[in-house]
N, C-alpha and C. Protein backbone atom coordinates (compact mmCIF):
# COMPACT_ATOMS: atom_id res chain seq x y z
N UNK A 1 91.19 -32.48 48.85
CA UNK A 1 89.79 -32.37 49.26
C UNK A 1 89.37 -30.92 49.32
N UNK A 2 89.98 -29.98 49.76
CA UNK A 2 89.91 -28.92 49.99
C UNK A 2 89.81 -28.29 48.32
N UNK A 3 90.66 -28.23 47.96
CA UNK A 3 90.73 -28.10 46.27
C UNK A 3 89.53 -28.29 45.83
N UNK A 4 89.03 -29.60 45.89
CA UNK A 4 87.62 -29.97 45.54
C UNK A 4 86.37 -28.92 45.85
N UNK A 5 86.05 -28.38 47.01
CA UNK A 5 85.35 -27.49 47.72
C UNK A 5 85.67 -26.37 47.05
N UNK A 6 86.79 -25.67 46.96
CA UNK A 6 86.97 -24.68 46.27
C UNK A 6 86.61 -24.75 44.87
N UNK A 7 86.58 -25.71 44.30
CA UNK A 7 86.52 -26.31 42.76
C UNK A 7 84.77 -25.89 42.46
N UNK A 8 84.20 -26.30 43.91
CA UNK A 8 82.74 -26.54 43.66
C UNK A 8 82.09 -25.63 43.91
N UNK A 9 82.92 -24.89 44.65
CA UNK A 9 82.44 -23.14 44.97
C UNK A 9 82.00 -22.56 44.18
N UNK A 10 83.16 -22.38 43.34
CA UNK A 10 83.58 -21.71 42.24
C UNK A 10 82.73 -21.49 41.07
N UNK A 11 82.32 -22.83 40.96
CA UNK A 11 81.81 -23.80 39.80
C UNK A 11 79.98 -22.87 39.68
N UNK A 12 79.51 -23.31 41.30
CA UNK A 12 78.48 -22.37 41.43
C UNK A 12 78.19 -21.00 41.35
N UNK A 13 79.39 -20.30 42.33
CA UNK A 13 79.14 -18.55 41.61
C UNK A 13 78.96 -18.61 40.04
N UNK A 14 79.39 -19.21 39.54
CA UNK A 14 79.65 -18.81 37.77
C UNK A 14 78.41 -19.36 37.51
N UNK A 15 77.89 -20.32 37.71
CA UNK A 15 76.64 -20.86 37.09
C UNK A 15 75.77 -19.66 38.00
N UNK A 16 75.57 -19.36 38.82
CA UNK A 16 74.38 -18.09 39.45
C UNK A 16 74.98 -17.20 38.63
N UNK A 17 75.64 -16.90 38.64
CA UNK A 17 76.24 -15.27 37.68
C UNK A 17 75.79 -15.32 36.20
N UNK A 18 75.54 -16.38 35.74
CA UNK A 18 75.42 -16.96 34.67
C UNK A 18 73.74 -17.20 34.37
N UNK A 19 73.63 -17.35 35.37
CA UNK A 19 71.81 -17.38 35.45
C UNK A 19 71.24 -16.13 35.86
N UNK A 20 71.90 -15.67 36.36
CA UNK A 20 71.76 -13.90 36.51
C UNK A 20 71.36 -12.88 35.06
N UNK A 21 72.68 -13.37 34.64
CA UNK A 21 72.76 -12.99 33.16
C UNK A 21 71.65 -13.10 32.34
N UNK A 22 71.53 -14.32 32.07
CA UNK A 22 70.31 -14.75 31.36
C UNK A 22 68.77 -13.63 31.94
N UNK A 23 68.78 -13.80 33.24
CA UNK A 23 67.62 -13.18 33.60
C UNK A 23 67.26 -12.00 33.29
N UNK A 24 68.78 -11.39 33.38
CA UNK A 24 68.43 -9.61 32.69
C UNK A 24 68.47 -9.85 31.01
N UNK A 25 68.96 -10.29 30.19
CA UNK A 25 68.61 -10.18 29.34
C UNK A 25 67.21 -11.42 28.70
N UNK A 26 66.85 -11.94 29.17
CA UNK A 26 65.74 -12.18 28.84
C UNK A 26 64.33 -12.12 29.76
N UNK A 27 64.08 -10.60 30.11
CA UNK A 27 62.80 -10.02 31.05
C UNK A 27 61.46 -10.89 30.41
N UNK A 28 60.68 -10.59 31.42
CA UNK A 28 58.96 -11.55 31.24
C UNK A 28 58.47 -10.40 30.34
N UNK A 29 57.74 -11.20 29.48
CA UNK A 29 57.03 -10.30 28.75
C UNK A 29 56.26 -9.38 29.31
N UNK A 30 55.74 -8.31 29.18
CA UNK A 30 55.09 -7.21 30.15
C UNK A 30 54.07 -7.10 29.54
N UNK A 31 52.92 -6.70 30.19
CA UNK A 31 51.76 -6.51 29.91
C UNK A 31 50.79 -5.34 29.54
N UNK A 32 50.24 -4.90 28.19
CA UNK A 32 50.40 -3.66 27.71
C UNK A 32 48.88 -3.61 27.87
N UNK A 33 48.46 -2.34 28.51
CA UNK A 33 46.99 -2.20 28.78
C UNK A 33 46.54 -0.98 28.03
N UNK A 34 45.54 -1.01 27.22
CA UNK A 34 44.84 -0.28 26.57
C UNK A 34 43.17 0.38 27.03
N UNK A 35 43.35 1.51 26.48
CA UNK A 35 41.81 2.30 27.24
C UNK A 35 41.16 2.84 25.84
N UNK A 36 39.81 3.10 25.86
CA UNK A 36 39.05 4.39 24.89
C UNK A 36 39.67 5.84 24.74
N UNK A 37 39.40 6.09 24.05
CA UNK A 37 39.93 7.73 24.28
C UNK A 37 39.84 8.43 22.97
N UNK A 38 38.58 9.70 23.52
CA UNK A 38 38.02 10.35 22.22
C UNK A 38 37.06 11.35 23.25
N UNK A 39 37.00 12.50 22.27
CA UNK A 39 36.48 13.54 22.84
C UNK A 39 34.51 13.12 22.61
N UNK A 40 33.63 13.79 23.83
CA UNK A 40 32.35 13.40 23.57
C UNK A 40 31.97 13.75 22.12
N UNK A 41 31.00 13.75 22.05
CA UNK A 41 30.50 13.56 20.07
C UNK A 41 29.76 14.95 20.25
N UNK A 42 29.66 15.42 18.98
CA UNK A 42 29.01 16.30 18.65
C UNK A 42 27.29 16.17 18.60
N UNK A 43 26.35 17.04 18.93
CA UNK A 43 25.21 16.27 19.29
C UNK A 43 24.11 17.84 18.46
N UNK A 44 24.86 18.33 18.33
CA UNK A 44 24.69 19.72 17.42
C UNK A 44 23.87 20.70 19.42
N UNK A 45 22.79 21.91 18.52
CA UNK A 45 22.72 22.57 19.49
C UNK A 45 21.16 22.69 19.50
N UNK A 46 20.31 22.35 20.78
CA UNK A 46 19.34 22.11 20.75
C UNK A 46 19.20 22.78 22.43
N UNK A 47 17.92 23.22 22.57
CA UNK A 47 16.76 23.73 23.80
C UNK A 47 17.11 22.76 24.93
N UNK A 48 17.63 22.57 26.25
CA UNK A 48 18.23 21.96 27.57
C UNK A 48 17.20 21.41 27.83
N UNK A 49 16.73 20.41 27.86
CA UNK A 49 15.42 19.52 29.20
C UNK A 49 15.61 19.44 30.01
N UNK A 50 14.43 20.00 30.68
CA UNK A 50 14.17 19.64 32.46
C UNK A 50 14.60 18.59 33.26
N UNK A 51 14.78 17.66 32.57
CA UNK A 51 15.18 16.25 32.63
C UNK A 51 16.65 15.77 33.49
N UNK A 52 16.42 14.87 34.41
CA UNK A 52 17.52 14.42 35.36
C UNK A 52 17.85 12.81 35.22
N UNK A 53 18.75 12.41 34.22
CA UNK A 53 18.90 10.94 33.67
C UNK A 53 20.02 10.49 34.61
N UNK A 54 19.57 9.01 34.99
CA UNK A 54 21.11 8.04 35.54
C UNK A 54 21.39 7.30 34.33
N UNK A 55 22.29 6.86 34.15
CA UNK A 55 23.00 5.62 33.28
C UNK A 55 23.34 4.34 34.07
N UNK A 56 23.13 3.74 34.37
CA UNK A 56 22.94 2.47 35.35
C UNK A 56 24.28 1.78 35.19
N UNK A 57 24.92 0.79 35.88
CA UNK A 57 25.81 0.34 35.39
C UNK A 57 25.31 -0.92 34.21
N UNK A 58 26.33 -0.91 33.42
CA UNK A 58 25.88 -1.80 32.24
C UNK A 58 26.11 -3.74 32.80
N UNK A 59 25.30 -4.45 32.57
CA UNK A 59 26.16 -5.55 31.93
C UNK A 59 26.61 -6.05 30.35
N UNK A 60 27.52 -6.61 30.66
CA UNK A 60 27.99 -7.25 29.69
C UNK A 60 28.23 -8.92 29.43
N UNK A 61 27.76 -9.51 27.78
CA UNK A 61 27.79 -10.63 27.86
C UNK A 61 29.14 -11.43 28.46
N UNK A 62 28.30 -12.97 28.79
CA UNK A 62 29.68 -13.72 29.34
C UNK A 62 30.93 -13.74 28.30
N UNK A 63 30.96 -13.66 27.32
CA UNK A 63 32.23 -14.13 25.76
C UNK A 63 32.91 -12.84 26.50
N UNK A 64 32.70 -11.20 27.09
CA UNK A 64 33.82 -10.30 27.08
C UNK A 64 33.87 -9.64 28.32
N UNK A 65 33.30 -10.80 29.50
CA UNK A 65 33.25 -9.83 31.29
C UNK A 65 34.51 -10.36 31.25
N UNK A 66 35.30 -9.40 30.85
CA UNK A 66 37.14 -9.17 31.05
C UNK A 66 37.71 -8.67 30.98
N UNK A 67 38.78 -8.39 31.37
CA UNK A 67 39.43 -7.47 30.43
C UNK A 67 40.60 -7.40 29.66
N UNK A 68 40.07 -8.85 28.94
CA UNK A 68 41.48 -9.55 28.34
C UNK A 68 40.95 -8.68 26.66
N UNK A 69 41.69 -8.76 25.85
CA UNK A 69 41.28 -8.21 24.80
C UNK A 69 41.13 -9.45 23.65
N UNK A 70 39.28 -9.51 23.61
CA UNK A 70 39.29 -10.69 22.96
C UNK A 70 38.99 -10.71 21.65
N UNK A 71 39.58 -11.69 20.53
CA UNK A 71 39.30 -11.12 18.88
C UNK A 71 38.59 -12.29 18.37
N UNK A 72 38.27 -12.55 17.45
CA UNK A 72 37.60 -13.72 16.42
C UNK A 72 38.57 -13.53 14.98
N UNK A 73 38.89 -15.14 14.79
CA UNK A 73 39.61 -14.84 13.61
C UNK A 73 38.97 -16.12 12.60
N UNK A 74 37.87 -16.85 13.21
CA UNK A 74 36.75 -18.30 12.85
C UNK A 74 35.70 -17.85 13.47
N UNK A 75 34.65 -18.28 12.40
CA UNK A 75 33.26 -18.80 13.19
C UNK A 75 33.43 -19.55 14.02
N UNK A 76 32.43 -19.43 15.27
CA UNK A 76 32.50 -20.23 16.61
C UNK A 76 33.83 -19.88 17.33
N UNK A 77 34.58 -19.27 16.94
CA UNK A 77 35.83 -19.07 18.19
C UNK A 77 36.21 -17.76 18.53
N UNK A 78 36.73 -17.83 19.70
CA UNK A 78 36.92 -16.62 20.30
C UNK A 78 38.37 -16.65 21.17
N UNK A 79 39.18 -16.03 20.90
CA UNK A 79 40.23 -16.46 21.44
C UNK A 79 40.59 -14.70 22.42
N UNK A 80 41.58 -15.09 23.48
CA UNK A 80 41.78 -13.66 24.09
C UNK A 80 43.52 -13.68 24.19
N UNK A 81 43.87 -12.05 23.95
CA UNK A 81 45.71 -12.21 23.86
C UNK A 81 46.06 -12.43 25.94
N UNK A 82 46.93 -12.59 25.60
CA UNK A 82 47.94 -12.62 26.77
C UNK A 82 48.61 -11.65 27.44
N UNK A 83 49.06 -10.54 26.77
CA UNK A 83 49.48 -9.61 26.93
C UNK A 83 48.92 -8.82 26.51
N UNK A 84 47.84 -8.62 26.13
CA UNK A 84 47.02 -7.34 25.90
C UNK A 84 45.75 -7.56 26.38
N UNK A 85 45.52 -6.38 26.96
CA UNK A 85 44.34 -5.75 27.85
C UNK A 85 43.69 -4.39 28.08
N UNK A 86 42.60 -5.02 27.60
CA UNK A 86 41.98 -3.35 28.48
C UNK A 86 42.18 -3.07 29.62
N UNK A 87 41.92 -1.52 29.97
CA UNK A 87 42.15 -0.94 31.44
C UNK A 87 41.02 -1.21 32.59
N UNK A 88 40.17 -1.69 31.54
CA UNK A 88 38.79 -2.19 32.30
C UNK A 88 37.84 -2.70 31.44
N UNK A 89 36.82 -3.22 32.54
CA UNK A 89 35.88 -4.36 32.16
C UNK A 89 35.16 -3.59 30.60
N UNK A 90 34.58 -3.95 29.53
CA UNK A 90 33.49 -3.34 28.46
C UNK A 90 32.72 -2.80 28.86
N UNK A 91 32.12 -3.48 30.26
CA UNK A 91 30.67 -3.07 30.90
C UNK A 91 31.04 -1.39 31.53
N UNK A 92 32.39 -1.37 32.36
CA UNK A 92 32.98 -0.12 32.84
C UNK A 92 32.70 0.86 32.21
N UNK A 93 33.94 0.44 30.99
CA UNK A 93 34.04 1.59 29.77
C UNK A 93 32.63 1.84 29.56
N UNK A 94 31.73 1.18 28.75
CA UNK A 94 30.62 1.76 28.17
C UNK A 94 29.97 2.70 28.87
N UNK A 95 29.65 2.08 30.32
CA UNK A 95 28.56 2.78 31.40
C UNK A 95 29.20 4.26 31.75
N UNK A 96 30.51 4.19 31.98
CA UNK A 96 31.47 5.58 31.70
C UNK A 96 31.50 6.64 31.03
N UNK A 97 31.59 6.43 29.43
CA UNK A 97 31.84 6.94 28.15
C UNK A 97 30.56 7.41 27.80
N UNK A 98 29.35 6.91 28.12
CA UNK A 98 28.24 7.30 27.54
C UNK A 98 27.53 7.97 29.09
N UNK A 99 27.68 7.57 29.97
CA UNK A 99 27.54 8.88 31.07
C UNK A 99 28.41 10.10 31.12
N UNK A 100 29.79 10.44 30.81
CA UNK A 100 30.04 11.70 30.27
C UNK A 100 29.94 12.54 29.19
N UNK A 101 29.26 11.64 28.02
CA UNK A 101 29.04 11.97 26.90
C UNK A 101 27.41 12.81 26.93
N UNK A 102 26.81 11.89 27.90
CA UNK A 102 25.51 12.46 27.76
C UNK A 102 25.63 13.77 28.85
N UNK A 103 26.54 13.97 29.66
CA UNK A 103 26.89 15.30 30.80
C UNK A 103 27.54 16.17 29.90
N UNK A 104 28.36 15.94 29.32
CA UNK A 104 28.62 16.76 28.40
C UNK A 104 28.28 17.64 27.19
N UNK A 105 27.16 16.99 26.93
CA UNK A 105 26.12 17.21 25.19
C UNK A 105 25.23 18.23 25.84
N UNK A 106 25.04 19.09 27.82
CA UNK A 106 24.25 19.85 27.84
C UNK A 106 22.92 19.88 27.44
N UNK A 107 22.24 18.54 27.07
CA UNK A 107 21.09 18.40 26.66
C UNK A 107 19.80 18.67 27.53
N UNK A 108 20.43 18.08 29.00
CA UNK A 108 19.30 17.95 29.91
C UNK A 108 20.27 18.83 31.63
N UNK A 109 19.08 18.22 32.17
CA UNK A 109 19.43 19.40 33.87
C UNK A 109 20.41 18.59 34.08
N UNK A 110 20.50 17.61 34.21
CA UNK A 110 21.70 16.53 35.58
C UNK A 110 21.40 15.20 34.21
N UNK A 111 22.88 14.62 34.54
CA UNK A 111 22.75 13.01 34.04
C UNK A 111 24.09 12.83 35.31
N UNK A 112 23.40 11.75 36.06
CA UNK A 112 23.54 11.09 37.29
C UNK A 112 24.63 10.02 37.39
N UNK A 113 25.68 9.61 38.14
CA UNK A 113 26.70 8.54 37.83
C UNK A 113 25.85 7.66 38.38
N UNK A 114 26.52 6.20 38.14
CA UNK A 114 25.93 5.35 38.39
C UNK A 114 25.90 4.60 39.60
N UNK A 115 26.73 5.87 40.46
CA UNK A 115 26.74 4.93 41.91
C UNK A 115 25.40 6.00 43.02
N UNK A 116 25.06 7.01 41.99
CA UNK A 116 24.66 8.33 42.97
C UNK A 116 23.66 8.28 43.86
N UNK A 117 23.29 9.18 44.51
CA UNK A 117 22.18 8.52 45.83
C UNK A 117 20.88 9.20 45.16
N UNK A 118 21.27 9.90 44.35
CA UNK A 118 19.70 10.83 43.91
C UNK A 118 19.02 10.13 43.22
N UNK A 119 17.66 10.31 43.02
CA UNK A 119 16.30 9.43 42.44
C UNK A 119 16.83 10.10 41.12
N UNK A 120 16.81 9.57 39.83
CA UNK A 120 16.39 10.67 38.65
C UNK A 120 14.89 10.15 37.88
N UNK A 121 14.61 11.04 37.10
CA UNK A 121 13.64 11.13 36.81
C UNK A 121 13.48 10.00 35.46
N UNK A 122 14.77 9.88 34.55
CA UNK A 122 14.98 8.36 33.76
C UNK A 122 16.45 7.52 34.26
N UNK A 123 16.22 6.22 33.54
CA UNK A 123 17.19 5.65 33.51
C UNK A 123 17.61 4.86 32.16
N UNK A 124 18.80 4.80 31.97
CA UNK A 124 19.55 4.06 30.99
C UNK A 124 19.79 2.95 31.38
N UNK A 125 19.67 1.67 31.37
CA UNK A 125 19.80 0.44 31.40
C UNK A 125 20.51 -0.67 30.36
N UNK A 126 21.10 -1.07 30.35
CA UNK A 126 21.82 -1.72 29.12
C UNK A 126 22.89 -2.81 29.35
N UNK A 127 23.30 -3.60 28.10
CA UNK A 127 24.59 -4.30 27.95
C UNK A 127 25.20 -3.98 26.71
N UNK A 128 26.32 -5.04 27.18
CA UNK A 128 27.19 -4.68 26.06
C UNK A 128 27.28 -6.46 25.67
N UNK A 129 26.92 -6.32 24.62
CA UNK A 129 26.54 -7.42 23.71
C UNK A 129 28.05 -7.63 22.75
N UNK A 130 28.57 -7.04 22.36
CA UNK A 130 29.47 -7.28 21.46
C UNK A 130 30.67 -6.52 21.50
N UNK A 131 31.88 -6.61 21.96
CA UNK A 131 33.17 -5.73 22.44
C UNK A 131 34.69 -6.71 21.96
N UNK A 132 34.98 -6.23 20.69
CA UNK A 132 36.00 -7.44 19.98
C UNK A 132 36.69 -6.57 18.45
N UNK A 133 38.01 -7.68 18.64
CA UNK A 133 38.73 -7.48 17.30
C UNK A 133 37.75 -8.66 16.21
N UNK A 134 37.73 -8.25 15.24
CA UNK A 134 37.53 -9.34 14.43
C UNK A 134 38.30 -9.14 12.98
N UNK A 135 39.13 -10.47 13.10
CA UNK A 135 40.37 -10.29 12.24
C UNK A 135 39.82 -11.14 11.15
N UNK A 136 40.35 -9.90 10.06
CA UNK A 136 39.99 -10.51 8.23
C UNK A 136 40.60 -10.89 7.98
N UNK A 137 40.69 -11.36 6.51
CA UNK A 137 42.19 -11.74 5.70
C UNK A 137 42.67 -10.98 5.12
N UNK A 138 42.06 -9.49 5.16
CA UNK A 138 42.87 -8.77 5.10
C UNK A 138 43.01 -6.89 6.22
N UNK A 139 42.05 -7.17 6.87
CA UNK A 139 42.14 -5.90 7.58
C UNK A 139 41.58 -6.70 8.67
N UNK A 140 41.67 -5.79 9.72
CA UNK A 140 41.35 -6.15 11.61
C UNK A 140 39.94 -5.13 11.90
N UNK A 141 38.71 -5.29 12.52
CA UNK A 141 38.08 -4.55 12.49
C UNK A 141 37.20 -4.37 14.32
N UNK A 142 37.27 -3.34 14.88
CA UNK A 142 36.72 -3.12 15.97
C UNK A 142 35.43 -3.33 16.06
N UNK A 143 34.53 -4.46 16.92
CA UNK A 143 33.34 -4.55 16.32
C UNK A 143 32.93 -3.80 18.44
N UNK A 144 31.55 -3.55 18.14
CA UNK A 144 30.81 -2.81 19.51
C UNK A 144 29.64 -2.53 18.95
N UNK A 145 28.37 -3.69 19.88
CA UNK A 145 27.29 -4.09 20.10
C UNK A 145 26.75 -3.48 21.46
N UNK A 146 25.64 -2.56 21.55
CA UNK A 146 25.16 -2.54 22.47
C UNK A 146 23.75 -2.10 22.70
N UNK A 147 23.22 -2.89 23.72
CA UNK A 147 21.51 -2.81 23.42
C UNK A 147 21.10 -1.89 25.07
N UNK A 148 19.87 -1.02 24.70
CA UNK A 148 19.88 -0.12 25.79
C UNK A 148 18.10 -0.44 26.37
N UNK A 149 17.33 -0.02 27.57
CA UNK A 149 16.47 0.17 27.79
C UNK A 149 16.62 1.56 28.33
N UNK A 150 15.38 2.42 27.78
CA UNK A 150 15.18 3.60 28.43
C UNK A 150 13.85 3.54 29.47
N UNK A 151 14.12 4.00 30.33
CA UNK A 151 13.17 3.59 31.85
C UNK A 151 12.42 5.06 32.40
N UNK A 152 11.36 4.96 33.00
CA UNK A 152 10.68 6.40 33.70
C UNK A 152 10.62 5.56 34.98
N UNK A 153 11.13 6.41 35.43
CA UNK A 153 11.71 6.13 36.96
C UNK A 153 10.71 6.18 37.96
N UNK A 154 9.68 7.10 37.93
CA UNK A 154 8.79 7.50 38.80
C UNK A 154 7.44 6.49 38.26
N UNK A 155 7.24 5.85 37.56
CA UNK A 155 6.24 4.68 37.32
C UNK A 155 6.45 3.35 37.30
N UNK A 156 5.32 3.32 38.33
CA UNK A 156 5.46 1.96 39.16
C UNK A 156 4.72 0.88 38.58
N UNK A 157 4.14 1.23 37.20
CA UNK A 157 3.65 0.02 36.64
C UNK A 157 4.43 -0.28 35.42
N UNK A 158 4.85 -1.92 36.01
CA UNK A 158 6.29 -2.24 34.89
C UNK A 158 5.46 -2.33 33.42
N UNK A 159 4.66 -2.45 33.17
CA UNK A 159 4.43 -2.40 31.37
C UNK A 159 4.38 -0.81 31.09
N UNK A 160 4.18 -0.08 32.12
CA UNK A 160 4.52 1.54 31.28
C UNK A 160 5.88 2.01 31.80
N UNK A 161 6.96 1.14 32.26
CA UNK A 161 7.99 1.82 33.06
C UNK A 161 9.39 2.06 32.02
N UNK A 162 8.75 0.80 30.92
CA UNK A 162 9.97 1.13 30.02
C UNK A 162 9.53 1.90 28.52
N UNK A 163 10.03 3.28 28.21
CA UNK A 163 9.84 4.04 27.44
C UNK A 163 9.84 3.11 25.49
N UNK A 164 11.44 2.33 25.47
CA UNK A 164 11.60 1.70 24.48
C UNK A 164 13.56 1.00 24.58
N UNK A 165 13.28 0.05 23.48
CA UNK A 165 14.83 -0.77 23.63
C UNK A 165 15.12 -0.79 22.34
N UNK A 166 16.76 -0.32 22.28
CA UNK A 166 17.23 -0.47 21.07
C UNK A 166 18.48 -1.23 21.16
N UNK A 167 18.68 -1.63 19.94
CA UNK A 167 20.23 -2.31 19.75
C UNK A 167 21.01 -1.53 18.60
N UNK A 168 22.38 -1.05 19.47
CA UNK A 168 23.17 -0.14 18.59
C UNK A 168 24.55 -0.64 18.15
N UNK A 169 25.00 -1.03 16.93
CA UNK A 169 25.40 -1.92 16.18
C UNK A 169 26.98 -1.02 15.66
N UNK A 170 28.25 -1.20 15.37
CA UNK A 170 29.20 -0.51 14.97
C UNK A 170 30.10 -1.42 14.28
N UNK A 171 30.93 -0.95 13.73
CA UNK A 171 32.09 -1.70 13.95
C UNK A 171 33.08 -0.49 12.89
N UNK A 172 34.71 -0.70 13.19
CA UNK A 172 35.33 0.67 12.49
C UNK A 172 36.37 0.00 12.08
N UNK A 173 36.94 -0.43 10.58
CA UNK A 173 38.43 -0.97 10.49
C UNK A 173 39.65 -0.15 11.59
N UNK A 174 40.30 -1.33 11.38
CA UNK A 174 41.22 -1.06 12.17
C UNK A 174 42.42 -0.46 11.22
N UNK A 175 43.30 0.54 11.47
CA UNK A 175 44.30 1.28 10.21
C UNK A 175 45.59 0.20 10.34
N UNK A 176 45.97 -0.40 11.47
CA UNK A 176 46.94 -1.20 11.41
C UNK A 176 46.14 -2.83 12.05
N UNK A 177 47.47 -3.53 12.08
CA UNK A 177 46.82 -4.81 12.93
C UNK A 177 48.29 -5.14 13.66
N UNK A 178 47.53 -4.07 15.12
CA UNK A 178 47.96 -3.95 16.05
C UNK A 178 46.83 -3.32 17.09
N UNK A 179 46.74 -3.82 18.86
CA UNK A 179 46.05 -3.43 19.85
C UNK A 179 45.96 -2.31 20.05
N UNK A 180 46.83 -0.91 19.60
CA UNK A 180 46.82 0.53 19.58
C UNK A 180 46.01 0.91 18.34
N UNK A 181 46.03 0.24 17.50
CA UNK A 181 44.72 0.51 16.19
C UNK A 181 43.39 0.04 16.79
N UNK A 182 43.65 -0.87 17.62
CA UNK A 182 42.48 -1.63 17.73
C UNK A 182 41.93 -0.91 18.88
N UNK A 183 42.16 -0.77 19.50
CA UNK A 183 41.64 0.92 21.06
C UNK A 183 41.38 1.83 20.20
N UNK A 184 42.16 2.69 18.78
CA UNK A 184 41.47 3.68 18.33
C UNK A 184 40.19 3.41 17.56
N UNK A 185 39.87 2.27 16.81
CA UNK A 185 38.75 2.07 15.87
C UNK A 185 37.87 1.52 17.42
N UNK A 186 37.95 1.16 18.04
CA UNK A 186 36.74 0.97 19.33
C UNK A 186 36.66 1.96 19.83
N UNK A 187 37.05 2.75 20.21
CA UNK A 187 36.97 4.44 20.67
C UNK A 187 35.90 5.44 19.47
N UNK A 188 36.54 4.94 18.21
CA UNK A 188 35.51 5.32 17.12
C UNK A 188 34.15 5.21 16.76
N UNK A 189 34.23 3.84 17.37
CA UNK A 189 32.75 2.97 16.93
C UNK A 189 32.14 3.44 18.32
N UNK A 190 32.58 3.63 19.74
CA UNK A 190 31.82 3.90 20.92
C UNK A 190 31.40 5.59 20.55
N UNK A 191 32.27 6.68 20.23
CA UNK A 191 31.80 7.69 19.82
C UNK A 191 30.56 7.60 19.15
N UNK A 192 30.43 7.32 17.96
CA UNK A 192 29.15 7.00 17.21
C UNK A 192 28.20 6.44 17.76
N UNK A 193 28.16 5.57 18.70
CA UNK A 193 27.17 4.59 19.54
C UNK A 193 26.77 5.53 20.49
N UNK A 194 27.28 6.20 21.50
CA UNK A 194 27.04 7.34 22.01
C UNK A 194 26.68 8.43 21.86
N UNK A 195 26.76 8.96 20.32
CA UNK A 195 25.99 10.35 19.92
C UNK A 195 24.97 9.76 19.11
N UNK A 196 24.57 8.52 19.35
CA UNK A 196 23.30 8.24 18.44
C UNK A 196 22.32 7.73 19.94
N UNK A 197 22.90 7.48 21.08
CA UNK A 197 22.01 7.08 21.87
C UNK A 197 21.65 8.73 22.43
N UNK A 198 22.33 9.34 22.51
CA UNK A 198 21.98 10.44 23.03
C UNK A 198 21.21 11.39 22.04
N UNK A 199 21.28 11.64 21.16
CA UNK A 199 20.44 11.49 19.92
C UNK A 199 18.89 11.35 20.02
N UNK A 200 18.76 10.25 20.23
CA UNK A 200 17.32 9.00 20.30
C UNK A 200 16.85 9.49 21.76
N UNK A 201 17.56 9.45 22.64
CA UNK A 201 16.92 10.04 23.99
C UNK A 201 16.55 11.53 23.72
N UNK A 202 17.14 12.46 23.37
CA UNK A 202 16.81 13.61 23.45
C UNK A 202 15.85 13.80 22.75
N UNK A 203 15.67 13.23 21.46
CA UNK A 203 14.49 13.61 20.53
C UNK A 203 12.77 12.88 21.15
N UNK A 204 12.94 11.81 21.89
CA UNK A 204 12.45 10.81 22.57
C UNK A 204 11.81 12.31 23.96
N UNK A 205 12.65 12.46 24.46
CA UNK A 205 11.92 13.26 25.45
C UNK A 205 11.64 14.60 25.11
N UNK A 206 11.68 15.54 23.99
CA UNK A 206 11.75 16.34 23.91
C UNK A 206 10.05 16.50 23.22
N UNK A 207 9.98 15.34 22.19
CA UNK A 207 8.47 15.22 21.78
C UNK A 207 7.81 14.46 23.05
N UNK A 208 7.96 14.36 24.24
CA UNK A 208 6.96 14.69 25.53
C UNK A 208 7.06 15.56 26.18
N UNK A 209 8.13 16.58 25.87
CA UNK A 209 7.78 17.99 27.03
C UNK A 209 7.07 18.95 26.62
């Protein structure tokens, strides 16, 4: 009887040791998070405006408030990976990237974050309409949709409060088909989307000062 007990002891260390085993060599898949990353755009060199802009926080449509990284590889479908992710929401990134882009381009006095307590004198308003892989049959391509309102802050009558709305359209092959190609060609296509909105604003206020 005793034998037995020892028998069954035994029996178990080796099966835990054994399941041990297994565990280190077969780890959970880990989860690889991806961000934008690109220097602001070139916007050339132009006369500073008086001008004090916020960038509002953006929304973004329901298909990409996530931050799963979602691709199209059919009409009508939209599928998102498992292990790959952005570092943050589309709506984040955008409202981010194009508020340091426009602080950076030196165009105007102040451009304002989007949490700040100060009044400015415009606002940027917007979504992000379109933030995705869209896979070919033969290349992967970064697509980025985004539509903006430009606002005068200090007028209180809503049919003169919004200046004008555009929709700014991209998309950049991807060099491999992989999620690290696919962060650099969306980093690409947001560059361009960003030195063309800043672009359109500056020329926009510059023929009213």
């Amino acid at each position: 009887m005793i034998g037995d007990k020892k028998f069954v002891t035994l029996l178990l260390c080796l099966t835990l040791s054994l399941a041990a085993c297994l565990n280190l060599e077969q780890p959970k898949n880990k989860i690889e998070y991806y961000t934008l990353e690109y220097d602001p755009p070139a916007v050339g060199h132009h006369q500073p405006l008086p001008y004090v802009i916020r960038v509002q926080q953006f929304s973004v449509s329901p298909i990409y408030n996530s931050n799963r990284i979602i691709y199209r590889d059919k009409s009508y479908k939209r599928q998102a990976y498992t292990y790959y992710k952005w570092q943050a929401n589309p709506a984040k990134f955008v409202t981010y990237y194009l508020s340091r882009d426009l602080q950076e381009s030196g165009l105007f006095k102040a451009v304002l974050p989007a949490d700040g307590r100060f009044a400015p004198a415009f606002l940027v308003a917007g979504t992000v309409n379109d933030f995705m892989e869209s896979d070919g049959e033969n290349t992967w391509e970064a697509v980025l949709s985004v539509s903006i309102a430009f606002m005068d802050e200090q007028e209180t009558d809503i049919s003169q409060k919004i200046f004008f709305q555009k929709t700014y359209r991209n998309s950049k092959p991807c060099r491999q088909k992989n999620p690290q190609a696919l962060a650099a060609a969306m980093s690409l296509a947001m560059s361009e989307i960003s030195g063309n909105i800043i672009n359109d604003l500056y020329h926009f206020l510059a023929a009213r000062n």
